[in-house]
Protein backbone atom coordinates (compact mmCIF):
# COMPACT_ATOMS: atom_id res chain seq x y z
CA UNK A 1 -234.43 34.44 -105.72
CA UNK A 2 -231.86 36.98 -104.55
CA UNK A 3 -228.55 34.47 -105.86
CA UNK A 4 -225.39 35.29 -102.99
CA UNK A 5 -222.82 33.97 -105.46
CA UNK A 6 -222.08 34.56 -108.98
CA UNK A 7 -220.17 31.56 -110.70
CA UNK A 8 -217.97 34.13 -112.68
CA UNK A 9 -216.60 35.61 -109.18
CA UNK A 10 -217.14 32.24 -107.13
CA UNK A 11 -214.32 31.45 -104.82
CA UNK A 12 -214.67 28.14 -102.89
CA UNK A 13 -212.71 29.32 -100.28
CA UNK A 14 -214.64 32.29 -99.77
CA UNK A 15 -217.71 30.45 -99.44
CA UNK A 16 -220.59 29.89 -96.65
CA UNK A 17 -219.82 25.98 -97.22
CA UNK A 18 -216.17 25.86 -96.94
CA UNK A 19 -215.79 28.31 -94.13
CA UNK A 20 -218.52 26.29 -91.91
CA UNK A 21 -216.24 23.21 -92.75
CA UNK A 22 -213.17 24.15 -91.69
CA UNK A 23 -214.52 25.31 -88.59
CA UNK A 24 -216.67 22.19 -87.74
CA UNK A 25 -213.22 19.83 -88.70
CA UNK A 26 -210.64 22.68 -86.35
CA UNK A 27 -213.19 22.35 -83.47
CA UNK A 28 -212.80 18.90 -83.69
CA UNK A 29 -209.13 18.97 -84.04
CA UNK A 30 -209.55 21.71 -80.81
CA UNK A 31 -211.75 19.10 -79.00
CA UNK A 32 -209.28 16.00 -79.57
CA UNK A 33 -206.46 17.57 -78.33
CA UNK A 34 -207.79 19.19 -75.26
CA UNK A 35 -209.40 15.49 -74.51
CA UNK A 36 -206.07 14.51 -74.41
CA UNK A 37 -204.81 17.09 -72.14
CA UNK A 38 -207.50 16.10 -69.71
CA UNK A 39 -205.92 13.67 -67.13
CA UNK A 40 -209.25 11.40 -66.42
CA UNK A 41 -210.90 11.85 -69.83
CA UNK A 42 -207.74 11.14 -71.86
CA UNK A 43 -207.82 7.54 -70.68
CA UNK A 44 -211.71 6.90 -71.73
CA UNK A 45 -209.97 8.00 -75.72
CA UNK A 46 -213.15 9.14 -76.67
CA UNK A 47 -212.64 11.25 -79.74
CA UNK A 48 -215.07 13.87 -80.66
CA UNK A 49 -216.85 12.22 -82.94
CA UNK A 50 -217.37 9.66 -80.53
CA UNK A 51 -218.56 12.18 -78.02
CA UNK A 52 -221.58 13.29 -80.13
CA UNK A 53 -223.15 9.85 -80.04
CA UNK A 54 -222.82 9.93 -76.42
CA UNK A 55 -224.15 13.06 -75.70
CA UNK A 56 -227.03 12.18 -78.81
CA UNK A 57 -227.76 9.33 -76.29
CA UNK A 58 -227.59 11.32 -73.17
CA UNK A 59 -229.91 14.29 -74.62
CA UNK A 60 -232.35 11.64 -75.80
CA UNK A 61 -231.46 13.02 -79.58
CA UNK A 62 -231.32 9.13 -80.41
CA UNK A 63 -231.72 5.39 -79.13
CA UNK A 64 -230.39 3.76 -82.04
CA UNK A 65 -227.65 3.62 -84.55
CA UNK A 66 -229.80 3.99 -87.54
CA UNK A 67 -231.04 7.15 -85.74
CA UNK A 68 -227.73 8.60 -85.19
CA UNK A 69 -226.72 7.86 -87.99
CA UNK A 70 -229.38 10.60 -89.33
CA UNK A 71 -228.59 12.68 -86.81
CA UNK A 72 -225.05 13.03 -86.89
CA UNK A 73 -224.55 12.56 -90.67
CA UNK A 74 -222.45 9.17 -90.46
CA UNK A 75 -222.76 6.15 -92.56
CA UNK A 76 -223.90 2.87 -91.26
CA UNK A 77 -220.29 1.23 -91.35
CA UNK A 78 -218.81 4.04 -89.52
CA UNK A 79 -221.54 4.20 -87.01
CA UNK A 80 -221.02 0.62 -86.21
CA UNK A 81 -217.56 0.87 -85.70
CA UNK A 82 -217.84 4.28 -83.13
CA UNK A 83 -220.49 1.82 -81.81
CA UNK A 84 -218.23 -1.02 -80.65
CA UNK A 85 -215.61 1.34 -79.84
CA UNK A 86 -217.46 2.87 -77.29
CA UNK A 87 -219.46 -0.58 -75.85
CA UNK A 88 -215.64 -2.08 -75.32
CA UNK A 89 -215.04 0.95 -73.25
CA UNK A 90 -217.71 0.76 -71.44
CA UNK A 91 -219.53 3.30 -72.03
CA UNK A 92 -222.75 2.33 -74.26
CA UNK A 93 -224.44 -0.90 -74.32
CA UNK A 94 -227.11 -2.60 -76.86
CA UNK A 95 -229.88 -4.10 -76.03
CA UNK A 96 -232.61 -5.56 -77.73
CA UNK A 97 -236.18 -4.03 -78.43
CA UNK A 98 -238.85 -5.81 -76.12
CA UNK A 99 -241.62 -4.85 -79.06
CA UNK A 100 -239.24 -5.29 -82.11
CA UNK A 101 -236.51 -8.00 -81.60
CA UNK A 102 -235.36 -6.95 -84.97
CA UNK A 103 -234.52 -3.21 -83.48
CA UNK A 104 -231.57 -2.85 -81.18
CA UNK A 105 -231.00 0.17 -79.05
CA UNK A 106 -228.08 2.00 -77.37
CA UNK A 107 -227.77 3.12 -74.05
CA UNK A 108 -225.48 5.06 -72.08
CA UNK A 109 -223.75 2.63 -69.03
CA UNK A 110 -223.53 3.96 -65.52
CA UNK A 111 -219.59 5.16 -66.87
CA UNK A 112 -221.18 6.91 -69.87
CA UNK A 113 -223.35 9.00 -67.64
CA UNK A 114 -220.30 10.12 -65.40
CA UNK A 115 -218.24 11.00 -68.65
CA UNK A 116 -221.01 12.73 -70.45
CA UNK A 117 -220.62 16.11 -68.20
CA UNK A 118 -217.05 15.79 -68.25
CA UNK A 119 -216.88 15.67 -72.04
CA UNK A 120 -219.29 18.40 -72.51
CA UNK A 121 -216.68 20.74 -70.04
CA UNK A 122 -214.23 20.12 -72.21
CA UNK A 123 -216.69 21.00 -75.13
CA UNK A 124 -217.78 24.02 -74.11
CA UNK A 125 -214.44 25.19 -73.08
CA UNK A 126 -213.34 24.82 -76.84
CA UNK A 127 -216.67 26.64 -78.25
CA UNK A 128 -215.47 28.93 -75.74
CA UNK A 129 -212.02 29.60 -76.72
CA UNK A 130 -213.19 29.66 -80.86
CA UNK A 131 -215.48 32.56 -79.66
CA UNK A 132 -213.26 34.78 -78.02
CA UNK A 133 -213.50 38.33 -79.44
CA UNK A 134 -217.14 37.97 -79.86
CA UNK A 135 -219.82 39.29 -77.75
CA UNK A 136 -222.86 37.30 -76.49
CA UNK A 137 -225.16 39.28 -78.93
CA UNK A 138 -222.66 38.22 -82.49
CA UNK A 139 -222.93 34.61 -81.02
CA UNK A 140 -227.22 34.35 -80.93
CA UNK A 141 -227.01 35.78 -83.50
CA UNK A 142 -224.55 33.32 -85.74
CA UNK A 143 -226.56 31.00 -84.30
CA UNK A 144 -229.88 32.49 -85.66
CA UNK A 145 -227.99 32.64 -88.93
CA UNK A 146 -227.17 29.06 -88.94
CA UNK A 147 -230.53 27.69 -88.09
CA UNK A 148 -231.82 30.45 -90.95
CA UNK A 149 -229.99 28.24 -93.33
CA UNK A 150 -230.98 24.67 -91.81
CA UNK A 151 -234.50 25.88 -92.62
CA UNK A 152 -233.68 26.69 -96.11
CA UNK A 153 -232.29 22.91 -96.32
């Protein structure tokens, strides 16, 4: 194995990790503040994290917490609470499994559908602005990058 780092030289900072990180919290950051910018969604306060269960649910990622909760890398407590945040604002809704009455899965509402495409506007405009100075060709490829080193996970 080819080894990218060297312990004696290693500089946290520097590194794959940290950089991917930072970038993942400031588009977050980028996505909660031009949510709140946005007369119509700005009311809903949906925070991004919030907004990746809903569009989990909307792409058909998911239909349950326990399955976002593997998808989106959140612990059961947390998931719960983003949970009942977003029923109260009408947006999700449980329901129980006809087959499994021990199951209970999520659903967007009628209001969760009409936000989803909103949100993901918003979403992409962010990506968007992070991106700026590269071409289409340095993005596909990032993204080939990136899904280089899922595989290796």
């Amino acid at each position: 194995m080819n080894a990218i780092y060297d312990v004696k030289t290693y500089d946290q900072r520097s590194t794959v990790s940290h950089l991917l990180g930072r970038v993942k919290a400031e588009l977050m950051i980028g996505f909660d503040q031009e949510l709140a910018k946005h007369p119509e969604l700005a009311q809903l306060e949906v925070t991004s994290a919030q907004f990746a269960i809903l569009s989990a649910l909307s792409l058909g990622l998911a239909d349950s917490a326990s399955q976002l909760c593997k998808g989106i890398q959140y612990d059961a407590g947390a998931m719960t609470r983003m949970i009942d945040r977003l029923e109260a604002k009408g947006l999700i809704r449980r329901s129980r499994s006809e087959s499994d009455r021990r199951l209970v899965n999520l659903e967007l509402t009628e209001a969760g559908h009409a936000a989803v495409p909103k949100l993901r506007e918003v979403s992409v405009a962010v990506l968007n602005r992070f991106l700026q100075g590269f071409s289409k060709a340095e993005v596909r490829q990032l993204e080939e990058f990136l899904r280089r080193m899922l595989e290796q996970a």
